[in-house]
Structure formats: C-alpha cells, structure tokens
PDB file of N, CA and C in Angstrom:
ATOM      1  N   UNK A   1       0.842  -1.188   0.000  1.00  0.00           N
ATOM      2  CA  UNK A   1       0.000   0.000   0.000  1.00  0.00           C
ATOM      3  C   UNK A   1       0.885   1.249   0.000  1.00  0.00           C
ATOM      4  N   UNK A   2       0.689   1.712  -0.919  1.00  0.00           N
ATOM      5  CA  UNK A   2       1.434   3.160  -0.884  1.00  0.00           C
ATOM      6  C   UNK A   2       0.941   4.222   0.314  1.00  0.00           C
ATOM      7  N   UNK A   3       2.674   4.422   1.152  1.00  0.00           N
ATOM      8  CA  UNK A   3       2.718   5.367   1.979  1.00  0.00           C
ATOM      9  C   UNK A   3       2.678   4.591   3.205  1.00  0.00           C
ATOM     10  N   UNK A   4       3.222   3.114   3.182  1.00  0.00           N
ATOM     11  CA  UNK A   4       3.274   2.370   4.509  1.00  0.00           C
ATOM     12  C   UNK A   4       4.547   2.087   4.659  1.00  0.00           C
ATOM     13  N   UNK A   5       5.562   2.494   3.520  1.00  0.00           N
ATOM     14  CA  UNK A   5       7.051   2.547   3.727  1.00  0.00           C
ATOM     15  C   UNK A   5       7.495   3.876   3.898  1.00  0.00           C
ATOM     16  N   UNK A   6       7.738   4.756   4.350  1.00  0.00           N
ATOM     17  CA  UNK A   6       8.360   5.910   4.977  1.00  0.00           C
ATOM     18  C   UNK A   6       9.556   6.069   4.937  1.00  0.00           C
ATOM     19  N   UNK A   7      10.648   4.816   5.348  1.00  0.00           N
ATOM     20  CA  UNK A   7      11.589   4.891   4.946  1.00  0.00           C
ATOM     21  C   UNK A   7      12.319   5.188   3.328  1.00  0.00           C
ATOM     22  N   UNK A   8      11.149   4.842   2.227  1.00  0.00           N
ATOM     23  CA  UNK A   8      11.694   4.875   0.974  1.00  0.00           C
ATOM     24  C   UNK A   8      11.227   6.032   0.191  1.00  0.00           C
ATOM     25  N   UNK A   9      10.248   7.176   1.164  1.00  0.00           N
ATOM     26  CA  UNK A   9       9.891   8.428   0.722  1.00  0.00           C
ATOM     27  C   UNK A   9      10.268   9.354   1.178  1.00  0.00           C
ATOM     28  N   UNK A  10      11.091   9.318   2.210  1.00  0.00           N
ATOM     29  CA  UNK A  10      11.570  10.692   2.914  1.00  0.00           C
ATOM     30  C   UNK A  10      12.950  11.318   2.431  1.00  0.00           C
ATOM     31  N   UNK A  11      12.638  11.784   1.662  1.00  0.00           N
ATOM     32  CA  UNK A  11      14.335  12.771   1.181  1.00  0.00           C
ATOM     33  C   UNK A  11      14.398  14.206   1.305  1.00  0.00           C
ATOM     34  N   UNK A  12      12.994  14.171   2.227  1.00  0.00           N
ATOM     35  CA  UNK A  12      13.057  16.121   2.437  1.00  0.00           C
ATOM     36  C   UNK A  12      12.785  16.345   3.756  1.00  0.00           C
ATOM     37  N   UNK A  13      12.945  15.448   4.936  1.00  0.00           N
ATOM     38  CA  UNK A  13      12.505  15.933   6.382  1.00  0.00           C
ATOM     39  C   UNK A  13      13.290  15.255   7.298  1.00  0.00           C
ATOM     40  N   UNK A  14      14.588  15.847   7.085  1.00  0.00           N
ATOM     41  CA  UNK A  14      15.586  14.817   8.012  1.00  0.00           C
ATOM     42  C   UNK A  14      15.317  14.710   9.590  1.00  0.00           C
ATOM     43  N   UNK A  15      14.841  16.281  10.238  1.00  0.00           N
ATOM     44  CA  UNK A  15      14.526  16.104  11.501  1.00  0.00           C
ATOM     45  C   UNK A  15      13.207  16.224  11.896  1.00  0.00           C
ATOM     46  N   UNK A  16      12.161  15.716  11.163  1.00  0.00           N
ATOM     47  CA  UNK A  16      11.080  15.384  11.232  1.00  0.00           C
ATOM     48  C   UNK A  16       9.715  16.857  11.469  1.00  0.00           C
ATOM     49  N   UNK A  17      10.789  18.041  11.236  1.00  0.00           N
ATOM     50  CA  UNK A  17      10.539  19.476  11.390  1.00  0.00           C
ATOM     51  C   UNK A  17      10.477  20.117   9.966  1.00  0.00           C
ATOM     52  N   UNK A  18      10.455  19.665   9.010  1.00  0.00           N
ATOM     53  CA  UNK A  18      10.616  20.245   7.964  1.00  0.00           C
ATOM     54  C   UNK A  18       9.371  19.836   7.058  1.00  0.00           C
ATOM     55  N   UNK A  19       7.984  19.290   7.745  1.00  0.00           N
ATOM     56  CA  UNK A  19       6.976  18.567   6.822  1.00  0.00           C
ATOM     57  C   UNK A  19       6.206  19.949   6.954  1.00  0.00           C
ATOM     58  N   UNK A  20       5.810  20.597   5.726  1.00  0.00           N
ATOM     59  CA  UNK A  20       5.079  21.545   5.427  1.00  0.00           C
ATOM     60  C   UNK A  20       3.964  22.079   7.098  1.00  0.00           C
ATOM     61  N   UNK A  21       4.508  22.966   7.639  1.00  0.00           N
ATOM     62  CA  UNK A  21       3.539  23.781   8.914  1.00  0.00           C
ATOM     63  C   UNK A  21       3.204  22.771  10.287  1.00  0.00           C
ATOM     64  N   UNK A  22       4.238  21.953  10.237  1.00  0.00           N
ATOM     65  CA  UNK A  22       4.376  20.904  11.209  1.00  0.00           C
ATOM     66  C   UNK A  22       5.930  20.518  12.275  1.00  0.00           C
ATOM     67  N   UNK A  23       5.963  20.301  13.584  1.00  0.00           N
ATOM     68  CA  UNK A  23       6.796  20.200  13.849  1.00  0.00           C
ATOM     69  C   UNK A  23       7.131  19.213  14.612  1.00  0.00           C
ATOM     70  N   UNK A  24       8.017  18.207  15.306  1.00  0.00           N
ATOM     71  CA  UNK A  24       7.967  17.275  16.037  1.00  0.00           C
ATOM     72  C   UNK A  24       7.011  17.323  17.667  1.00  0.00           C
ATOM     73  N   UNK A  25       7.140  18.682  17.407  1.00  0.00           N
ATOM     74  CA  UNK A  25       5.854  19.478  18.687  1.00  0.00           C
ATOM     75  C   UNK A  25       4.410  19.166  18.570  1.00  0.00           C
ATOM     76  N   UNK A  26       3.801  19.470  17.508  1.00  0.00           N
ATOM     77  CA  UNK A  26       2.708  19.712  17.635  1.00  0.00           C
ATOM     78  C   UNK A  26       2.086  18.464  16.048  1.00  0.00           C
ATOM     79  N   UNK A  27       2.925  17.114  16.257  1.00  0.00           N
ATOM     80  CA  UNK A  27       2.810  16.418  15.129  1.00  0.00           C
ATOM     81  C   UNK A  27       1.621  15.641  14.905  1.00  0.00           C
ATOM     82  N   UNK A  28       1.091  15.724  16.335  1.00  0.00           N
ATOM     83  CA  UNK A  28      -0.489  14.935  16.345  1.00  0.00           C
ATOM     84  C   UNK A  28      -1.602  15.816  15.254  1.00  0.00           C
ATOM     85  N   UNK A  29      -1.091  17.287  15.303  1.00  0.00           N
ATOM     86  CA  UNK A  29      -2.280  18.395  14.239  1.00  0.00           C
ATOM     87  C   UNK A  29      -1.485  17.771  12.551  1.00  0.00           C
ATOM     88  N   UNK A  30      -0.655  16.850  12.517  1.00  0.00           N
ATOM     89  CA  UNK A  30      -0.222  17.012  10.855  1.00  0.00           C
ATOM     90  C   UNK A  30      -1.088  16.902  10.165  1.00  0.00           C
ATOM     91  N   UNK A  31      -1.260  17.623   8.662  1.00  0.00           N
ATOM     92  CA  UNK A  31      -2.509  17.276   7.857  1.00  0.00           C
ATOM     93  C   UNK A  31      -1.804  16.035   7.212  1.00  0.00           C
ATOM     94  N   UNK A  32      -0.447  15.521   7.148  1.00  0.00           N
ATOM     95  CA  UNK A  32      -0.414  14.264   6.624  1.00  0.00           C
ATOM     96  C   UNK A  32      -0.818  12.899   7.573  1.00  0.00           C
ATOM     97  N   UNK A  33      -1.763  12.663   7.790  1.00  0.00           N
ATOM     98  CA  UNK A  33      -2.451  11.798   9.408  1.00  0.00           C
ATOM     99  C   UNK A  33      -1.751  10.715   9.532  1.00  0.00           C
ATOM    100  N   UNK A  34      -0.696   9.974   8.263  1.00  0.00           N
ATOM    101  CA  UNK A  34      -0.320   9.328   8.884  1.00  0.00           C
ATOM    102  C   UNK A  34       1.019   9.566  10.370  1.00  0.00           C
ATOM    103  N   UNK A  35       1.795  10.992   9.739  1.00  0.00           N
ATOM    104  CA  UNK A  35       2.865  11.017  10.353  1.00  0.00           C
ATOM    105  C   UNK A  35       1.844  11.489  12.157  1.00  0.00           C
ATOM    106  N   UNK A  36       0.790  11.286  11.897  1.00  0.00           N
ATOM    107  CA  UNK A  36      -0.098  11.837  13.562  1.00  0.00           C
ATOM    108  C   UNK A  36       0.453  10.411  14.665  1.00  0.00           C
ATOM    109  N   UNK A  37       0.797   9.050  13.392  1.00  0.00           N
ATOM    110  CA  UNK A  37       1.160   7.958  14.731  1.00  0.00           C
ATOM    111  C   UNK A  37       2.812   7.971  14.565  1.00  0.00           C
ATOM    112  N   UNK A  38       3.147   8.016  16.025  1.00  0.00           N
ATOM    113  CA  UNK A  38       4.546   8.502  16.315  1.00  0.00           C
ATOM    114  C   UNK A  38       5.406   7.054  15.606  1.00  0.00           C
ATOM    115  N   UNK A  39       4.798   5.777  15.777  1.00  0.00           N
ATOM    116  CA  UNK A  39       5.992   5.169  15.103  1.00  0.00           C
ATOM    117  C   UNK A  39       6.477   4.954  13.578  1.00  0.00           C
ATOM    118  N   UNK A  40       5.217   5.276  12.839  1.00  0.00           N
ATOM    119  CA  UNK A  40       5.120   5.653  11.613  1.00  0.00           C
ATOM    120  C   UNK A  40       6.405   7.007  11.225  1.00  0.00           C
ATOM    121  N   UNK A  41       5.725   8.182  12.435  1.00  0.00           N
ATOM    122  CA  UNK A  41       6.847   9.400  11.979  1.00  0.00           C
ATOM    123  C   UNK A  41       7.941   8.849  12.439  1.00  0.00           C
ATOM    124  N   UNK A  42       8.338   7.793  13.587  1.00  0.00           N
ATOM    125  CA  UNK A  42      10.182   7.758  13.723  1.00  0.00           C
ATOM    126  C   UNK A  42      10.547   7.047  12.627  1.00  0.00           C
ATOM    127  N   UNK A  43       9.877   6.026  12.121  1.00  0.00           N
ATOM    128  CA  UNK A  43      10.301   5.855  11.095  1.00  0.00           C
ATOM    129  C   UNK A  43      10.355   5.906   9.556  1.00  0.00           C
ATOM    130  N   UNK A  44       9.474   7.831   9.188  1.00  0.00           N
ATOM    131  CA  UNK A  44       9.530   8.684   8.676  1.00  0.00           C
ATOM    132  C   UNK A  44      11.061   9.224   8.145  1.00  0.00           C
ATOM    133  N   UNK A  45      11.685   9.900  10.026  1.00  0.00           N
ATOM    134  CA  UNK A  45      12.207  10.343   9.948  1.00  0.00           C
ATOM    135  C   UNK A  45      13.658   9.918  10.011  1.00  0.00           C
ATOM    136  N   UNK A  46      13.699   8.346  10.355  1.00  0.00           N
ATOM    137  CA  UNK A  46      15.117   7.955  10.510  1.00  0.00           C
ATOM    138  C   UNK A  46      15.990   7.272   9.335  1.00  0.00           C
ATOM    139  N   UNK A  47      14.253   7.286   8.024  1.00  0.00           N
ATOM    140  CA  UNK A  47      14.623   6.752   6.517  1.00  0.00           C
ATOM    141  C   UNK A  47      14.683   8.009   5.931  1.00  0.00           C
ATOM    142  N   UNK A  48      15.054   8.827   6.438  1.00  0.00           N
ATOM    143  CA  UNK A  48      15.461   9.842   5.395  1.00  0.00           C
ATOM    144  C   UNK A  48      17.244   9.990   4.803  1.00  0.00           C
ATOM    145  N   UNK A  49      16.881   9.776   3.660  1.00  0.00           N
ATOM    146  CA  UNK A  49      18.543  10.159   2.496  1.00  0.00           C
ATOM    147  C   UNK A  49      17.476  10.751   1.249  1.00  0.00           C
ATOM    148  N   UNK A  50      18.625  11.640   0.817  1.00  0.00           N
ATOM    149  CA  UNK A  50      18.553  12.872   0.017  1.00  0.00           C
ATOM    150  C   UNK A  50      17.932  11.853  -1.316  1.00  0.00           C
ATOM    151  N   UNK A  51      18.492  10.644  -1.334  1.00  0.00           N
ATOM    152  CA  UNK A  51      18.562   9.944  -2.443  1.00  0.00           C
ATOM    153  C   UNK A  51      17.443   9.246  -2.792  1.00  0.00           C
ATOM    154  N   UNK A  52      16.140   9.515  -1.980  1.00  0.00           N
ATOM    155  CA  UNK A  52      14.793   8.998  -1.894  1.00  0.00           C
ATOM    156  C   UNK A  52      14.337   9.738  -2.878  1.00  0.00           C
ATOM    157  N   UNK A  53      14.720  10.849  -3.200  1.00  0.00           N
ATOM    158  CA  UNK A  53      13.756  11.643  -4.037  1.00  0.00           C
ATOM    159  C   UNK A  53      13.419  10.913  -5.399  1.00  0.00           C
ATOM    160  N   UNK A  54      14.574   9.906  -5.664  1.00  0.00           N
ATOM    161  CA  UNK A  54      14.139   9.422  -7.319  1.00  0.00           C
ATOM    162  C   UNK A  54      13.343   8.235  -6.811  1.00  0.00           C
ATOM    163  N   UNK A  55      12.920   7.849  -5.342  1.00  0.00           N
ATOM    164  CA  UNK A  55      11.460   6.340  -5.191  1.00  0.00           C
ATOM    165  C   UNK A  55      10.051   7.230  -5.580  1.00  0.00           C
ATOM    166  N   UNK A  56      10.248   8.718  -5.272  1.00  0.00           N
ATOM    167  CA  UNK A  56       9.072   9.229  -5.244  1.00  0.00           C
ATOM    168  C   UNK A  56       8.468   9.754  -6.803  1.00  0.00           C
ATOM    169  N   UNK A  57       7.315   9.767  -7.313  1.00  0.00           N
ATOM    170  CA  UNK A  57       6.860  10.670  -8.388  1.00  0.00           C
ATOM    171  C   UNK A  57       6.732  12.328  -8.350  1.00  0.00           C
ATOM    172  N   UNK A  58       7.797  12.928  -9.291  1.00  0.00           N
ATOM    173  CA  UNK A  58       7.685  14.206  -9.534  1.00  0.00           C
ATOM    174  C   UNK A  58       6.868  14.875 -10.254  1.00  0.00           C
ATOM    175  N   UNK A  59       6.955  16.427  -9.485  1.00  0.00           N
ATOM    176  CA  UNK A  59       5.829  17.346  -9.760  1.00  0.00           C
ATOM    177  C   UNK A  59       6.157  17.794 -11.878  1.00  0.00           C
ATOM    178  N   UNK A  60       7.254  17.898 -11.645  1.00  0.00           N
ATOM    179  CA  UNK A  60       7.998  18.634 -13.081  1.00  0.00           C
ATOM    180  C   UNK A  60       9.208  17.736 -12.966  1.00  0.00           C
ATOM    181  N   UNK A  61      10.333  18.021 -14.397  1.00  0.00           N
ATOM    182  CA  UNK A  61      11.399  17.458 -14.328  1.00  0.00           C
ATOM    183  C   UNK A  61      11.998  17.795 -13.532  1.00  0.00           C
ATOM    184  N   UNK A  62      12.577  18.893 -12.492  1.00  0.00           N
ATOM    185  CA  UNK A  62      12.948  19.033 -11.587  1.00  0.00           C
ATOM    186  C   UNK A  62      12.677  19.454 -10.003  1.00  0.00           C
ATOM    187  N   UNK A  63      11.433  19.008  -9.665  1.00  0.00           N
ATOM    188  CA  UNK A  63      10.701  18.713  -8.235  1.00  0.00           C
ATOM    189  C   UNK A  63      10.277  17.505  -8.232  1.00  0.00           C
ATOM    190  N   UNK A  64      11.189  16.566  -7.028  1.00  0.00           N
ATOM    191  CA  UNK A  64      10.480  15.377  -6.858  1.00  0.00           C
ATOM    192  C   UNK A  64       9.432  15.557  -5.734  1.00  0.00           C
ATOM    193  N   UNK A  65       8.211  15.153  -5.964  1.00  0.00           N
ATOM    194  CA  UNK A  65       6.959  15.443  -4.709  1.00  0.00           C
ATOM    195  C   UNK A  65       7.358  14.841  -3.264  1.00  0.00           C
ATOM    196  N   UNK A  66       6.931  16.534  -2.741  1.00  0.00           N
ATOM    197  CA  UNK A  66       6.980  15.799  -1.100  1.00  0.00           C
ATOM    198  C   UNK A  66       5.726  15.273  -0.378  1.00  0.00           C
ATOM    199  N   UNK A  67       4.366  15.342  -0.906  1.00  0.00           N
ATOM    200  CA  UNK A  67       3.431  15.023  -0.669  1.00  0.00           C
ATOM    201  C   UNK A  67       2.143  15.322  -1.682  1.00  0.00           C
ATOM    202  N   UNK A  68       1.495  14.342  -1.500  1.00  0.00           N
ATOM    203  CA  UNK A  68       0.432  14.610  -2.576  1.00  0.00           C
ATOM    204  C   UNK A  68      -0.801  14.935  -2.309  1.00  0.00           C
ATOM    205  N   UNK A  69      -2.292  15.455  -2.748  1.00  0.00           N
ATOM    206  CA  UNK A  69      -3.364  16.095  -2.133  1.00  0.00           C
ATOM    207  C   UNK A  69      -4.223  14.859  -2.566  1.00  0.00           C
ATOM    208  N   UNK A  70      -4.985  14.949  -1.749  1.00  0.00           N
ATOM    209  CA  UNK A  70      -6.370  13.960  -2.433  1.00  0.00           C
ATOM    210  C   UNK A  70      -7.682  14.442  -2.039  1.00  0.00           C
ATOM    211  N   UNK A  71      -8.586  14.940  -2.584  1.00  0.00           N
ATOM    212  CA  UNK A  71     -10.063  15.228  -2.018  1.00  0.00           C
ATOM    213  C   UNK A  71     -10.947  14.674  -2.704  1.00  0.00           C
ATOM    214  N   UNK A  72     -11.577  13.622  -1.718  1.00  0.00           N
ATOM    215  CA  UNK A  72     -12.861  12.512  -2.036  1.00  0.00           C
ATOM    216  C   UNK A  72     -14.187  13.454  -1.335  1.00  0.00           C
ATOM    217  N   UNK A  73     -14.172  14.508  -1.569  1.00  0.00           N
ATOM    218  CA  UNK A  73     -15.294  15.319  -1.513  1.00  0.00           C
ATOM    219  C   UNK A  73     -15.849  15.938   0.380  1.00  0.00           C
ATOM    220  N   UNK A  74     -14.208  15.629   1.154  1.00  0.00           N
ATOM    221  CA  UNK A  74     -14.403  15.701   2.761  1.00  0.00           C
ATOM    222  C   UNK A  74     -13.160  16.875   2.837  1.00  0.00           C
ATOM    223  N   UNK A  75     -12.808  17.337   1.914  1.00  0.00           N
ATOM    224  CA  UNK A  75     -12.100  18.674   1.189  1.00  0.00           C
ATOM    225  C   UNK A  75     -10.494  17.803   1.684  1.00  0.00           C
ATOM    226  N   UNK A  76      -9.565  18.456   1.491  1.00  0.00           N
ATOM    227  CA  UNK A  76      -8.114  18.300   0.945  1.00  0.00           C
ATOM    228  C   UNK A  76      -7.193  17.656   2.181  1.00  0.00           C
ATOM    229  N   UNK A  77      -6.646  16.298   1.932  1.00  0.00           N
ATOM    230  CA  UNK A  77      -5.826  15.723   2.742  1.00  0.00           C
ATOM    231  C   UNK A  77      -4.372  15.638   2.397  1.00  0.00           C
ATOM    232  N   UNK A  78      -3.589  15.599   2.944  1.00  0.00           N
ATOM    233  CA  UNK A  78      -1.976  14.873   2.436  1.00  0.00           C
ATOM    234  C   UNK A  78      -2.055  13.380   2.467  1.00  0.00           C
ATOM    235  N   UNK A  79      -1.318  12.908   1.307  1.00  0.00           N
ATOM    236  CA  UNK A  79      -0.959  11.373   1.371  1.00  0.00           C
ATOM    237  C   UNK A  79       0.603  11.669   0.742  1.00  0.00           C
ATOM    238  N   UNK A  80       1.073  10.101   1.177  1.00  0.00           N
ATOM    239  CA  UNK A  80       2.586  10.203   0.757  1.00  0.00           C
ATOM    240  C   UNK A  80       2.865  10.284  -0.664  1.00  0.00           C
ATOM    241  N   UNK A  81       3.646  10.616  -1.733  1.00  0.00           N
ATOM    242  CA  UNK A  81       3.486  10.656  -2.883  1.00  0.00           C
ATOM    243  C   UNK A  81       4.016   9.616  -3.468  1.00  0.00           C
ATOM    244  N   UNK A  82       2.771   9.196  -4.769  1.00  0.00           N
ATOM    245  CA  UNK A  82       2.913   7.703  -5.209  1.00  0.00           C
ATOM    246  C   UNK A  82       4.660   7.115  -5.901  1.00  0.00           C
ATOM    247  N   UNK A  83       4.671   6.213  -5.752  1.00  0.00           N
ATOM    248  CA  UNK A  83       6.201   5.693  -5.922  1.00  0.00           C
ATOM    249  C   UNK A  83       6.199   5.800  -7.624  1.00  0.00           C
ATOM    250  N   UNK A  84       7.274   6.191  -7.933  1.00  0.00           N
ATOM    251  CA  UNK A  84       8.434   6.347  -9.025  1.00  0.00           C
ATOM    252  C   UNK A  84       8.233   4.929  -9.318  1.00  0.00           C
ATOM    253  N   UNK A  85       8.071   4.679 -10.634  1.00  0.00           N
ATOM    254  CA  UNK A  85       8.697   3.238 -10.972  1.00  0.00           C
ATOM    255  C   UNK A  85       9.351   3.388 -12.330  1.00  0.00           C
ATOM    256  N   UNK A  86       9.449   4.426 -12.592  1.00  0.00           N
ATOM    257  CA  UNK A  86      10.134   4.713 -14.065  1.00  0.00           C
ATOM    258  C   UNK A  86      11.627   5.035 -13.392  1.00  0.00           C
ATOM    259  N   UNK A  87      12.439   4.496 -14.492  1.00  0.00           N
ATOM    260  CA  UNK A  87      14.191   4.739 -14.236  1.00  0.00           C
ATOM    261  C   UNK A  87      13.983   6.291 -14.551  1.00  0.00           C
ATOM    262  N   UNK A  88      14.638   7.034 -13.505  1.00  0.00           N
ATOM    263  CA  UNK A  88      14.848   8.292 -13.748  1.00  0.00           C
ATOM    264  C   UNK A  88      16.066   8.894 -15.058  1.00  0.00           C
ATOM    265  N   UNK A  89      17.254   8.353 -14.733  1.00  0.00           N
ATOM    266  CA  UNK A  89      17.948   8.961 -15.430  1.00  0.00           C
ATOM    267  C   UNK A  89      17.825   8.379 -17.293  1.00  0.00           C
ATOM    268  N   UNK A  90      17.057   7.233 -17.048  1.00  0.00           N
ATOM    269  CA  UNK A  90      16.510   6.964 -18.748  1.00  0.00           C
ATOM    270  C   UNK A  90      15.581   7.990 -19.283  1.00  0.00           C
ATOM    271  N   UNK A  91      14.606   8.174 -18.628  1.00  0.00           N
ATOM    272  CA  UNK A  91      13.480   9.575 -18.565  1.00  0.00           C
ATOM    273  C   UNK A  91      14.532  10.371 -19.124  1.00  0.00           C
ATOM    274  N   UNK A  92      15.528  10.912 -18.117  1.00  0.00           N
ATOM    275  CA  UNK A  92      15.837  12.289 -18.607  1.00  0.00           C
ATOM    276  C   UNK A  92      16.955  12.436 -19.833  1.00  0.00           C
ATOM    277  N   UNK A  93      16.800  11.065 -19.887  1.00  0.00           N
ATOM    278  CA  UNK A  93      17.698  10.885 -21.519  1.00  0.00           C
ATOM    279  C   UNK A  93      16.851  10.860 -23.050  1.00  0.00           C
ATOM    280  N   UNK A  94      15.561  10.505 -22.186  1.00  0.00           N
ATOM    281  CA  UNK A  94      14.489  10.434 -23.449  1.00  0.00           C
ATOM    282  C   UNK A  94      14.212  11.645 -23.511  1.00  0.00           C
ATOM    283  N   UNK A  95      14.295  12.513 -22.785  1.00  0.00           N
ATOM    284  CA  UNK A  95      13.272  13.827 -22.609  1.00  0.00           C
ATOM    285  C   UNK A  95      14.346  14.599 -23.115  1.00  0.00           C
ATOM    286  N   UNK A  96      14.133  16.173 -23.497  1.00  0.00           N
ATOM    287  CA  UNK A  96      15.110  17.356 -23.425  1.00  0.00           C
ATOM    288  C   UNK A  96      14.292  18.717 -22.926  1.00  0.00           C
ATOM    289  N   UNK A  97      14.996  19.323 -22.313  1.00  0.00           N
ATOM    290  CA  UNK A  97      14.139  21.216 -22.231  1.00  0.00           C
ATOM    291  C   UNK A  97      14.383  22.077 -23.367  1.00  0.00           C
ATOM    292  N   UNK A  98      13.236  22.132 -23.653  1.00  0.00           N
ATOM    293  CA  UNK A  98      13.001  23.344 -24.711  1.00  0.00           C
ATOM    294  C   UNK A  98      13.253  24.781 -23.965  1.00  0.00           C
TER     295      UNK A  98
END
C-alpha cells in the first residue's frame, strides 16, 4: 500500500521538522495523518537520504513530490506521494528542455 514505507519516501525531512507547517511538537495536528502515529513518523524520519527523491513521483522534471493532495469530496488531505517506478535517469535521456 502506498505510503506504509516511509523509509523509501523521505528525502526532504531529516529532523522530522521540515513537513510543510508541522513540527515534532505539535505532530499529532499534521494534515499528513499518517505522520499523527509517532511510530510511523520515527520511522519517517530515521529513513530519510537525500537519495529517496528518485522512489518518489515528480511534480515537473525538476521537483520530486513531497506530498500529494487527495479530495474525495471531505475537502483536501496529504498522502505520501505515489512511488516512481520509471528509471529516472533513462526519462531524462528520453526527454530534453526546450
């Protein structure tokens, strides 16, 4: 199920303070609900390397997503963002910027 590995999505919140208006303080209010259960966020935050960013799906060629929105009509939640399964650096060999 996507967003039950944490360890293989975190390449942007090394001290568990850096998730968009959230802090290891007040982590029970996160709008991402899963990081609301603490063993989920420790081990959020203890799989973080920079080098996660190519498990995750990006916004553009150069933003890999740190979280994704979903609204099933109970208005706007965070979920983890869906996994990468395309080789990145083949992508950016197929692709060019205009």
């Amino acid at each position: 199920m996507v967003g039950e590995l944490p360890e293989l999505r975190n390449w942007l919140d090394y001290d568990g303070n850096q998730t968009p208006g959230y802090t290891n303080d007040d982590y029970k209010n996160c709008g991402y609900k899963k990081l609301r259960d603490i063993e989920y966020r420790n081990r959020f935050i203890k799989g973080y390397n920079p080098d996660n960013k190519w498990n995750v799906d990006w916004e553009n060629y150069e933003t890999p997503m740190k979280f994704a929105t979903r609204n099933w009509g109970d208005g706007d939640f965070l979920v983890a963002p869906s996994p990468n399964l395309a080789n990145h650096t083949r992508t950016q060999m197929t692709f060019y910027k205009i």
